[in-house]
PDB file of N, CA and C in Angstrom:
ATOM      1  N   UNK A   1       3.067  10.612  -6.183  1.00  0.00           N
ATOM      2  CA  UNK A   1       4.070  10.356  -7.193  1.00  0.00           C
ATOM      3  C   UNK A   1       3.663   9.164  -8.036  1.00  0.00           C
ATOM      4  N   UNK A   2       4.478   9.000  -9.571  1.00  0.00           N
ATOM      5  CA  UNK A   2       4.021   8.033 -10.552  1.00  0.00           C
ATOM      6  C   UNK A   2       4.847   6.826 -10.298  1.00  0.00           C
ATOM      7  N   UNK A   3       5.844   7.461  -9.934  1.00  0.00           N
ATOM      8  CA  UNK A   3       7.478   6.832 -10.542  1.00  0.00           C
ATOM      9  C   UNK A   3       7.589   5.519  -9.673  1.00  0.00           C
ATOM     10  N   UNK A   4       7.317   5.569  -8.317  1.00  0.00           N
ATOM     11  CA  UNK A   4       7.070   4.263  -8.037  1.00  0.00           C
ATOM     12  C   UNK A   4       6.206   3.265  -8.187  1.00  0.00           C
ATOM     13  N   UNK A   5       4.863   3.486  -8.617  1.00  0.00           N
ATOM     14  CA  UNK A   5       4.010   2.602  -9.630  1.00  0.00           C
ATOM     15  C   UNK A   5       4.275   2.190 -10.307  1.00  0.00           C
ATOM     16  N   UNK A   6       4.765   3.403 -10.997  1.00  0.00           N
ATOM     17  CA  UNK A   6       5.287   2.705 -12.901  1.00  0.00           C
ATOM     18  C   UNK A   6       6.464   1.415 -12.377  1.00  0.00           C
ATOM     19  N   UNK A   7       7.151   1.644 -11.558  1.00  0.00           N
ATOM     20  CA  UNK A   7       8.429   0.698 -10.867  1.00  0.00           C
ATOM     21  C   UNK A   7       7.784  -0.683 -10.538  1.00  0.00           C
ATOM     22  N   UNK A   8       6.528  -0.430 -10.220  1.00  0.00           N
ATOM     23  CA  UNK A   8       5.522  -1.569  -9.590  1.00  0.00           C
ATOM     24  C   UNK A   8       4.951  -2.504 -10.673  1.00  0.00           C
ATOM     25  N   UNK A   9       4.656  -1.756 -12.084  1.00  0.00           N
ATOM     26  CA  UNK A   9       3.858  -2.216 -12.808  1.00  0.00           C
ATOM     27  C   UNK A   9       3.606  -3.107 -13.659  1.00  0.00           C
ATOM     28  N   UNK A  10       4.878  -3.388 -14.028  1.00  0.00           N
ATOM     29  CA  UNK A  10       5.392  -4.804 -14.721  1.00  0.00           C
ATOM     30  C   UNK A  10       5.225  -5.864 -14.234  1.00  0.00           C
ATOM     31  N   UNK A  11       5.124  -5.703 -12.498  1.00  0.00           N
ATOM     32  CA  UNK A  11       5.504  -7.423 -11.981  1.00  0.00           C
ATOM     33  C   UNK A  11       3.884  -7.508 -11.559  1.00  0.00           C
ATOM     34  N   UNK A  12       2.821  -6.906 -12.018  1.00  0.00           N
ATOM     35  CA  UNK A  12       1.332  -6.760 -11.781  1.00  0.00           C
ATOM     36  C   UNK A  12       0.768  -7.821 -12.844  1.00  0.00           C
ATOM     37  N   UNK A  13       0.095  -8.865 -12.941  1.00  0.00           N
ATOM     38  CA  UNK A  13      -0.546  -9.589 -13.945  1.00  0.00           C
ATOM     39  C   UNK A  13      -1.168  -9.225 -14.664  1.00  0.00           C
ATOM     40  N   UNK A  14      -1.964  -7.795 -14.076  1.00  0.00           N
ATOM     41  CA  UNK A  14      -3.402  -7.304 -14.585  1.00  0.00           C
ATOM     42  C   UNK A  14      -2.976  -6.193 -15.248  1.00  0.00           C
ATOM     43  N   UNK A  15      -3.863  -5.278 -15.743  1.00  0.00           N
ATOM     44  CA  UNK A  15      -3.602  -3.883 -16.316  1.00  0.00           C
ATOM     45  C   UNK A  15      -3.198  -3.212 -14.827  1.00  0.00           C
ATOM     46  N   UNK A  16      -2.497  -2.335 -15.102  1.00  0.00           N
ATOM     47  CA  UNK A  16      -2.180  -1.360 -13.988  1.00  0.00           C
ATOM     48  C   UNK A  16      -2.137   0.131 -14.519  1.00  0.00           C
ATOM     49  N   UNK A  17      -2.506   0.900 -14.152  1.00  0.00           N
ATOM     50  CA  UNK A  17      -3.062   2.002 -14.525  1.00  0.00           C
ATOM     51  C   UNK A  17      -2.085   2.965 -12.892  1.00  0.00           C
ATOM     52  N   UNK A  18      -1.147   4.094 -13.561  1.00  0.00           N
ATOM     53  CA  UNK A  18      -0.427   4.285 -11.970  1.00  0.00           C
ATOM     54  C   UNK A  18      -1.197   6.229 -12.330  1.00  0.00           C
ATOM     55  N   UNK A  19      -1.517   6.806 -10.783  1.00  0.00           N
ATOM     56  CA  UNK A  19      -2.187   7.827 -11.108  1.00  0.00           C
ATOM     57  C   UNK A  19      -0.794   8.854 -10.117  1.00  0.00           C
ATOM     58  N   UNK A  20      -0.926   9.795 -10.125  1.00  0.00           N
ATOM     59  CA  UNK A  20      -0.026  10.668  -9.697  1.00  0.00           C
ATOM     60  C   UNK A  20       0.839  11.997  -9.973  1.00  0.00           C
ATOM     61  N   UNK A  21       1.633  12.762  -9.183  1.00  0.00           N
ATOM     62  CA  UNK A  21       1.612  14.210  -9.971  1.00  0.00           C
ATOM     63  C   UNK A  21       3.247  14.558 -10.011  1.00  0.00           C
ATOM     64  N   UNK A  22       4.151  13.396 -10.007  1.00  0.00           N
ATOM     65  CA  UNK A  22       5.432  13.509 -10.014  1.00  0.00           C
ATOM     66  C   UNK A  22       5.609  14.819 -10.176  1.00  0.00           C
ATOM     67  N   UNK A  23       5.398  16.024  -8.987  1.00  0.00           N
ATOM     68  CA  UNK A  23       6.046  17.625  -9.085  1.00  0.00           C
ATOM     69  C   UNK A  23       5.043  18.373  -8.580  1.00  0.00           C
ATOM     70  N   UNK A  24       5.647  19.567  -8.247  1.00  0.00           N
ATOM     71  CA  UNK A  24       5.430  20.384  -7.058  1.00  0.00           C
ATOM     72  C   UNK A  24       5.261  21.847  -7.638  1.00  0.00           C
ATOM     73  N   UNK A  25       4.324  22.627  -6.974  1.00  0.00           N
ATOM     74  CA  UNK A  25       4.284  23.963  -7.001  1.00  0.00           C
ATOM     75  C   UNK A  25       3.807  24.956  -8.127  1.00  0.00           C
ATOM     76  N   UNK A  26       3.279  23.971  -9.237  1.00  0.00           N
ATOM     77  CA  UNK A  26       2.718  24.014 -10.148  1.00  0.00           C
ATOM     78  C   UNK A  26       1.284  24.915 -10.478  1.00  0.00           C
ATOM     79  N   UNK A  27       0.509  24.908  -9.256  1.00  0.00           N
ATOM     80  CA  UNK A  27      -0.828  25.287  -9.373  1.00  0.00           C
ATOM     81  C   UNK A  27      -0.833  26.132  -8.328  1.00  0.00           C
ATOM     82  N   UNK A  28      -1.806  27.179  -7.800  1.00  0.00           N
ATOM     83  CA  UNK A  28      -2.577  27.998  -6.956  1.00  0.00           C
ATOM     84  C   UNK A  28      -3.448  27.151  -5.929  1.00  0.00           C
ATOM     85  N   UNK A  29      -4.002  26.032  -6.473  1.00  0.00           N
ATOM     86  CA  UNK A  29      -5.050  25.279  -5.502  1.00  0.00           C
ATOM     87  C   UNK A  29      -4.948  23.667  -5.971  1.00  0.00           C
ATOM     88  N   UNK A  30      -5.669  23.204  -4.703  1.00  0.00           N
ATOM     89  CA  UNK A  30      -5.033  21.500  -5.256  1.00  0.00           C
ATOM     90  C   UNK A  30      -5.937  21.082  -6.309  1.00  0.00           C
ATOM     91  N   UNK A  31      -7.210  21.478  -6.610  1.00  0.00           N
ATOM     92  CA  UNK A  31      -7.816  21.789  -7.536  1.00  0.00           C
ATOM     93  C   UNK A  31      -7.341  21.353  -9.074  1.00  0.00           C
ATOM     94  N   UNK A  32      -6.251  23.000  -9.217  1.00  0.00           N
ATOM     95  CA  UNK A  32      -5.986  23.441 -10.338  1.00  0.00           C
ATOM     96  C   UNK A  32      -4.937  22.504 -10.831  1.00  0.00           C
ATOM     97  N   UNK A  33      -4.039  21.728  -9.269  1.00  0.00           N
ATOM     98  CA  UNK A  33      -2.840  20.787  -9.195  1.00  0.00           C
ATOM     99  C   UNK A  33      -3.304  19.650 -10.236  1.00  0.00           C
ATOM    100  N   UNK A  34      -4.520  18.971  -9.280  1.00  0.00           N
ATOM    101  CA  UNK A  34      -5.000  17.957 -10.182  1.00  0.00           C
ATOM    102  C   UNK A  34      -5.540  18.131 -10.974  1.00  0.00           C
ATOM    103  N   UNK A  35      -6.380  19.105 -12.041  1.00  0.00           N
ATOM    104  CA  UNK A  35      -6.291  18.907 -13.318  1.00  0.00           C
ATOM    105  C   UNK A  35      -4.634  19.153 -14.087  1.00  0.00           C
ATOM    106  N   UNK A  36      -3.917  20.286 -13.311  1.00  0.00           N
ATOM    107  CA  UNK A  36      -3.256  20.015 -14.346  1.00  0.00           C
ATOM    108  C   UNK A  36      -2.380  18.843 -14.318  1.00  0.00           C
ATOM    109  N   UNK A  37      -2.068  18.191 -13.794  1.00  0.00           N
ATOM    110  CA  UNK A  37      -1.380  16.557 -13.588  1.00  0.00           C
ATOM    111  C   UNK A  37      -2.282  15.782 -14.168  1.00  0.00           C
ATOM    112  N   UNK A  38      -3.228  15.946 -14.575  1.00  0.00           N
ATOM    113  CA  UNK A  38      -4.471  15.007 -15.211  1.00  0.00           C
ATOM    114  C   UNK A  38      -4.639  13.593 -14.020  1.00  0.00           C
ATOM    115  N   UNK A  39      -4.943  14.002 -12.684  1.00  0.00           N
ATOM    116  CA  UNK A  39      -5.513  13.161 -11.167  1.00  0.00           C
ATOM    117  C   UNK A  39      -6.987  13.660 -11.016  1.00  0.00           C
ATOM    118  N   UNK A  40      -7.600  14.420 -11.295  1.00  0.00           N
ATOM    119  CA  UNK A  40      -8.882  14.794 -11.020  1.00  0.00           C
ATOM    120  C   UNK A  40      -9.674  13.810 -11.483  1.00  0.00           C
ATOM    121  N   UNK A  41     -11.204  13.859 -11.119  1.00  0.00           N
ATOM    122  CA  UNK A  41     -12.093  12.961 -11.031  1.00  0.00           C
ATOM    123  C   UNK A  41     -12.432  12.889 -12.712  1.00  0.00           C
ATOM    124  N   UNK A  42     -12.270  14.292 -13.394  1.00  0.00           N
ATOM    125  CA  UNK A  42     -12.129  13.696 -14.902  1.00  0.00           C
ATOM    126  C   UNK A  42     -11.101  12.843 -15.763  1.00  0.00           C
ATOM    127  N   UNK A  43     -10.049  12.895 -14.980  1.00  0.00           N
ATOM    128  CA  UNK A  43      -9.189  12.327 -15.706  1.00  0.00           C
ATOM    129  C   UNK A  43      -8.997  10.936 -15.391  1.00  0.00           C
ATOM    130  N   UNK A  44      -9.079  10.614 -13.836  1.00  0.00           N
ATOM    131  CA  UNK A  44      -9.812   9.247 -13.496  1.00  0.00           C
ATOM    132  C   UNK A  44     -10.519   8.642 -14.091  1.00  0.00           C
ATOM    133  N   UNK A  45     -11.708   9.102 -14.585  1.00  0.00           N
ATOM    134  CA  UNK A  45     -12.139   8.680 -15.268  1.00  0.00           C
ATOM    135  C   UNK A  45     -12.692   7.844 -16.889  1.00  0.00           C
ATOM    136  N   UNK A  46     -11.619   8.808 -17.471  1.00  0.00           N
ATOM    137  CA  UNK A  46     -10.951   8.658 -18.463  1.00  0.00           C
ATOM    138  C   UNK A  46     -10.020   7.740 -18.598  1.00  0.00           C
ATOM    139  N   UNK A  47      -9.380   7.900 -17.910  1.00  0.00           N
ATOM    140  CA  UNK A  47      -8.500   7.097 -17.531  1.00  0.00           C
ATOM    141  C   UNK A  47      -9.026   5.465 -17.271  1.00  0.00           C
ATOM    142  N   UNK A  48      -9.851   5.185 -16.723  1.00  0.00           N
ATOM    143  CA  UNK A  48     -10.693   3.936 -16.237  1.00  0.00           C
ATOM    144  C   UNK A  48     -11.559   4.077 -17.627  1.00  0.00           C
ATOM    145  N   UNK A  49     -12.139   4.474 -18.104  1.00  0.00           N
ATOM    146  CA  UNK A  49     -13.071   4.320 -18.939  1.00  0.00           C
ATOM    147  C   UNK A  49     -12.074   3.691 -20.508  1.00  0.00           C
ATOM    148  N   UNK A  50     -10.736   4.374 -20.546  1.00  0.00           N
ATOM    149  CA  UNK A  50      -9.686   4.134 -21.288  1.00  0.00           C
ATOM    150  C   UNK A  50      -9.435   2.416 -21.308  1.00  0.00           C
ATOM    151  N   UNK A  51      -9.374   2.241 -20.316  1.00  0.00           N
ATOM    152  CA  UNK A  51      -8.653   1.177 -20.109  1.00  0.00           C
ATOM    153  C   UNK A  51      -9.717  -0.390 -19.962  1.00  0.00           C
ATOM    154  N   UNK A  52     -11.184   0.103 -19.796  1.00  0.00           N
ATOM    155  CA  UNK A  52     -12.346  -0.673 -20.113  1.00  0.00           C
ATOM    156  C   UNK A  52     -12.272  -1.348 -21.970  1.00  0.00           C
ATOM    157  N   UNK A  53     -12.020   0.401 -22.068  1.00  0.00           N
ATOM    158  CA  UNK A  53     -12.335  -0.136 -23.628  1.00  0.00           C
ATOM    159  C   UNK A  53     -11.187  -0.838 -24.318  1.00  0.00           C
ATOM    160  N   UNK A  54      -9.498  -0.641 -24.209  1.00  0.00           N
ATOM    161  CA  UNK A  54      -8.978  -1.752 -24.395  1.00  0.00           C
ATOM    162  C   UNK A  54      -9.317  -3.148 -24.173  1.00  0.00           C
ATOM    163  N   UNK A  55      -9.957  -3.485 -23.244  1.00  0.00           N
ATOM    164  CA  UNK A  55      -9.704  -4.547 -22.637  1.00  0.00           C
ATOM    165  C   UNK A  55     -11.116  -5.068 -23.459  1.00  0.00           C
ATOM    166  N   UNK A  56     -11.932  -4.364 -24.508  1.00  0.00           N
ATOM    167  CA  UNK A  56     -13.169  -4.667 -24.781  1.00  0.00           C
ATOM    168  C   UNK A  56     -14.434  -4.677 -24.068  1.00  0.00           C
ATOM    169  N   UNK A  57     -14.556  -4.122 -22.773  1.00  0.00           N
ATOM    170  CA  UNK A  57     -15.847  -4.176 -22.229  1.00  0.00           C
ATOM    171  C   UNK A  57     -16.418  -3.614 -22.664  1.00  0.00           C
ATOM    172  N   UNK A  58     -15.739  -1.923 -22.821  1.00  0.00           N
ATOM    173  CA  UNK A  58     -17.134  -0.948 -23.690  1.00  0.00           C
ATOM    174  C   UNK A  58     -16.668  -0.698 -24.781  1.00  0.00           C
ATOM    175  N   UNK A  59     -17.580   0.035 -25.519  1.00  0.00           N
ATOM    176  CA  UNK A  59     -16.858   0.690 -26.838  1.00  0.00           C
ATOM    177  C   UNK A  59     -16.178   2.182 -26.825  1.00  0.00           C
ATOM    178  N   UNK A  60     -15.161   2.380 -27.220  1.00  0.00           N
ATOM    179  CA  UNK A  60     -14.211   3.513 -27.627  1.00  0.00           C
ATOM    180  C   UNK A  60     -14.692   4.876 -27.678  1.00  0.00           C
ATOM    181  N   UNK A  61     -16.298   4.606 -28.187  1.00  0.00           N
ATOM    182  CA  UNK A  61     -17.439   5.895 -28.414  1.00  0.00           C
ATOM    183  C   UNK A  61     -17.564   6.343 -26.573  1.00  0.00           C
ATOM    184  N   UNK A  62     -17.628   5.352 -25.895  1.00  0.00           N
ATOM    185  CA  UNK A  62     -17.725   5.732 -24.348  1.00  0.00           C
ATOM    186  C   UNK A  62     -16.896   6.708 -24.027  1.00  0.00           C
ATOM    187  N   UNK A  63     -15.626   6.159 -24.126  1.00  0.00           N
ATOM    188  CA  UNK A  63     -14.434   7.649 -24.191  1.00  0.00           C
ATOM    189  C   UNK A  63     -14.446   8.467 -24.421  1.00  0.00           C
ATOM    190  N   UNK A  64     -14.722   8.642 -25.804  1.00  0.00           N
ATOM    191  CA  UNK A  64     -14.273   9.526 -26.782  1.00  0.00           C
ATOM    192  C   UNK A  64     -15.614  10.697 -25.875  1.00  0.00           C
ATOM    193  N   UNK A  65     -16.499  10.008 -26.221  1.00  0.00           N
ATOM    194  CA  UNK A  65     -17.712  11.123 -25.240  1.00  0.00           C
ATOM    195  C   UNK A  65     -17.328  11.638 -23.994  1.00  0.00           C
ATOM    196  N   UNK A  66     -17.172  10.846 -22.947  1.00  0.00           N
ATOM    197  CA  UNK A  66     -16.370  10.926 -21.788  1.00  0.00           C
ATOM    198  C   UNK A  66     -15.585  12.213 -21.769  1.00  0.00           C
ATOM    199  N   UNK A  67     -14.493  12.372 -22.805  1.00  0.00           N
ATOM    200  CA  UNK A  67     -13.458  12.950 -23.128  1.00  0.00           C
ATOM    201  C   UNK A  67     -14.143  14.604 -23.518  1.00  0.00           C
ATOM    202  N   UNK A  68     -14.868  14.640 -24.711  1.00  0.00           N
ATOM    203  CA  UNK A  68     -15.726  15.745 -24.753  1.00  0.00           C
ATOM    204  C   UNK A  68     -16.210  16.579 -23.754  1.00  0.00           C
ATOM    205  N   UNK A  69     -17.077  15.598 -22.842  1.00  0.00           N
ATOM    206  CA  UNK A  69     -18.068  16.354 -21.423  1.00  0.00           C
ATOM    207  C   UNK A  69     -17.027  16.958 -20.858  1.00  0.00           C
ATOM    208  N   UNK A  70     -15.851  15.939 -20.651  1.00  0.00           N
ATOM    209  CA  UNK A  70     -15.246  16.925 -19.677  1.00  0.00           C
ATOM    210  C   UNK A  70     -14.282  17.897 -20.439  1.00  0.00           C
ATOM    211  N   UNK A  71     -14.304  18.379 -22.005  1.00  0.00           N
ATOM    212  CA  UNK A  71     -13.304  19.122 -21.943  1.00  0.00           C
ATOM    213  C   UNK A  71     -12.045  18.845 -21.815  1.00  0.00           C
ATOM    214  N   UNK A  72     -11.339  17.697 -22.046  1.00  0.00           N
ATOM    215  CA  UNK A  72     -10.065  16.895 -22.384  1.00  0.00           C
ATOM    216  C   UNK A  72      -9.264  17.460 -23.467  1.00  0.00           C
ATOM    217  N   UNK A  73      -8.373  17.931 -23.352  1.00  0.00           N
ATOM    218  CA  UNK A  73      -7.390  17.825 -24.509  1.00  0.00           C
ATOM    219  C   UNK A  73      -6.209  17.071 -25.034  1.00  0.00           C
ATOM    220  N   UNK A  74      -7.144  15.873 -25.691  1.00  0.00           N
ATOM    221  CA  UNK A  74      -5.757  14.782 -25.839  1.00  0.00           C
ATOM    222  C   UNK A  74      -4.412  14.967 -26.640  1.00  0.00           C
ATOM    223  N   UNK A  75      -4.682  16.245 -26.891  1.00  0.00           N
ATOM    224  CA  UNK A  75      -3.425  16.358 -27.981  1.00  0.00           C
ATOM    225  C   UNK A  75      -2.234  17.170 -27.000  1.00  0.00           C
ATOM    226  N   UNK A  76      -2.796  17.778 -25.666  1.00  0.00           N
ATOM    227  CA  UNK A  76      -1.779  18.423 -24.737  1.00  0.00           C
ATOM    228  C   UNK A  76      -0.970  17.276 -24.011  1.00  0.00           C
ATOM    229  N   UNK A  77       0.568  17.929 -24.121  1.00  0.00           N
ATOM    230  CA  UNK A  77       1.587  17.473 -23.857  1.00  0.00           C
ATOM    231  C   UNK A  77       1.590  16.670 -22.079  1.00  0.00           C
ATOM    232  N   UNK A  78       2.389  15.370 -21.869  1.00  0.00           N
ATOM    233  CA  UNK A  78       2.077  15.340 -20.738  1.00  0.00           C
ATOM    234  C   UNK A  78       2.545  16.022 -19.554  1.00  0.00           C
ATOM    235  N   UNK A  79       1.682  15.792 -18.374  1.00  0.00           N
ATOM    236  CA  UNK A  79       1.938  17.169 -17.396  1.00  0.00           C
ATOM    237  C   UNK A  79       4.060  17.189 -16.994  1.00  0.00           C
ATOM    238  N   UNK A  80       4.393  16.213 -17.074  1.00  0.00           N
ATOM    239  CA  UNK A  80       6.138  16.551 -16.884  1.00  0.00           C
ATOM    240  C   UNK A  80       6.978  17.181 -17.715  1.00  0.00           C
ATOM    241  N   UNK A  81       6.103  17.387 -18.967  1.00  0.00           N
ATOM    242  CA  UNK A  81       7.145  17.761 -20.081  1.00  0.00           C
ATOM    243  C   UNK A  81       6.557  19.637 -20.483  1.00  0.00           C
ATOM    244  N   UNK A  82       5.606  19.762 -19.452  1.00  0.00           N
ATOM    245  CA  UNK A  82       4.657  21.226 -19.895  1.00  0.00           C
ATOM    246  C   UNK A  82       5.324  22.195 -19.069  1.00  0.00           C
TER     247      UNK A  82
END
């Protein structure tokens, strides 16, 4: 689940980044669960690679590539509202 992270995340100093699939029954395999909740190792990643480049370590082009390889669609709705 998200919902208690996100609950967590304010009183965190640092960036906090909360990963999770707030809902059930969604997919055929845990697989298919975690992409579609965007928890899989691509979206992790993204996700971390996201949050590098705010912070200025890398550049934005890292992502944006990132985002490509794996076939990302940033314009799809997030997984609670689909």
């Amino acid at each position: 689940m998200k919902a208690v992270p996100d609950q967590i995340a304010p009183y965190v100093s640092k960036r906090f980044i909360s990963l999770g699939t707030d809902g059930f029954g969604r997919s055929d395999t845990r697989e298919a669960l975690r992409r579609f909740f965007e928890v899989d190792a691509a979206n992790i990643e993204i996700a971390v690679l996201s949050a590098l480049a705010a912070d200025g370590v890398i550049e934005a082009s890292v992502v944006a590539s990132a985002i490509d390889e794996h076939g990302i669609d940033t314009e799809a709705l997030d997984p609670f509202r689909r």
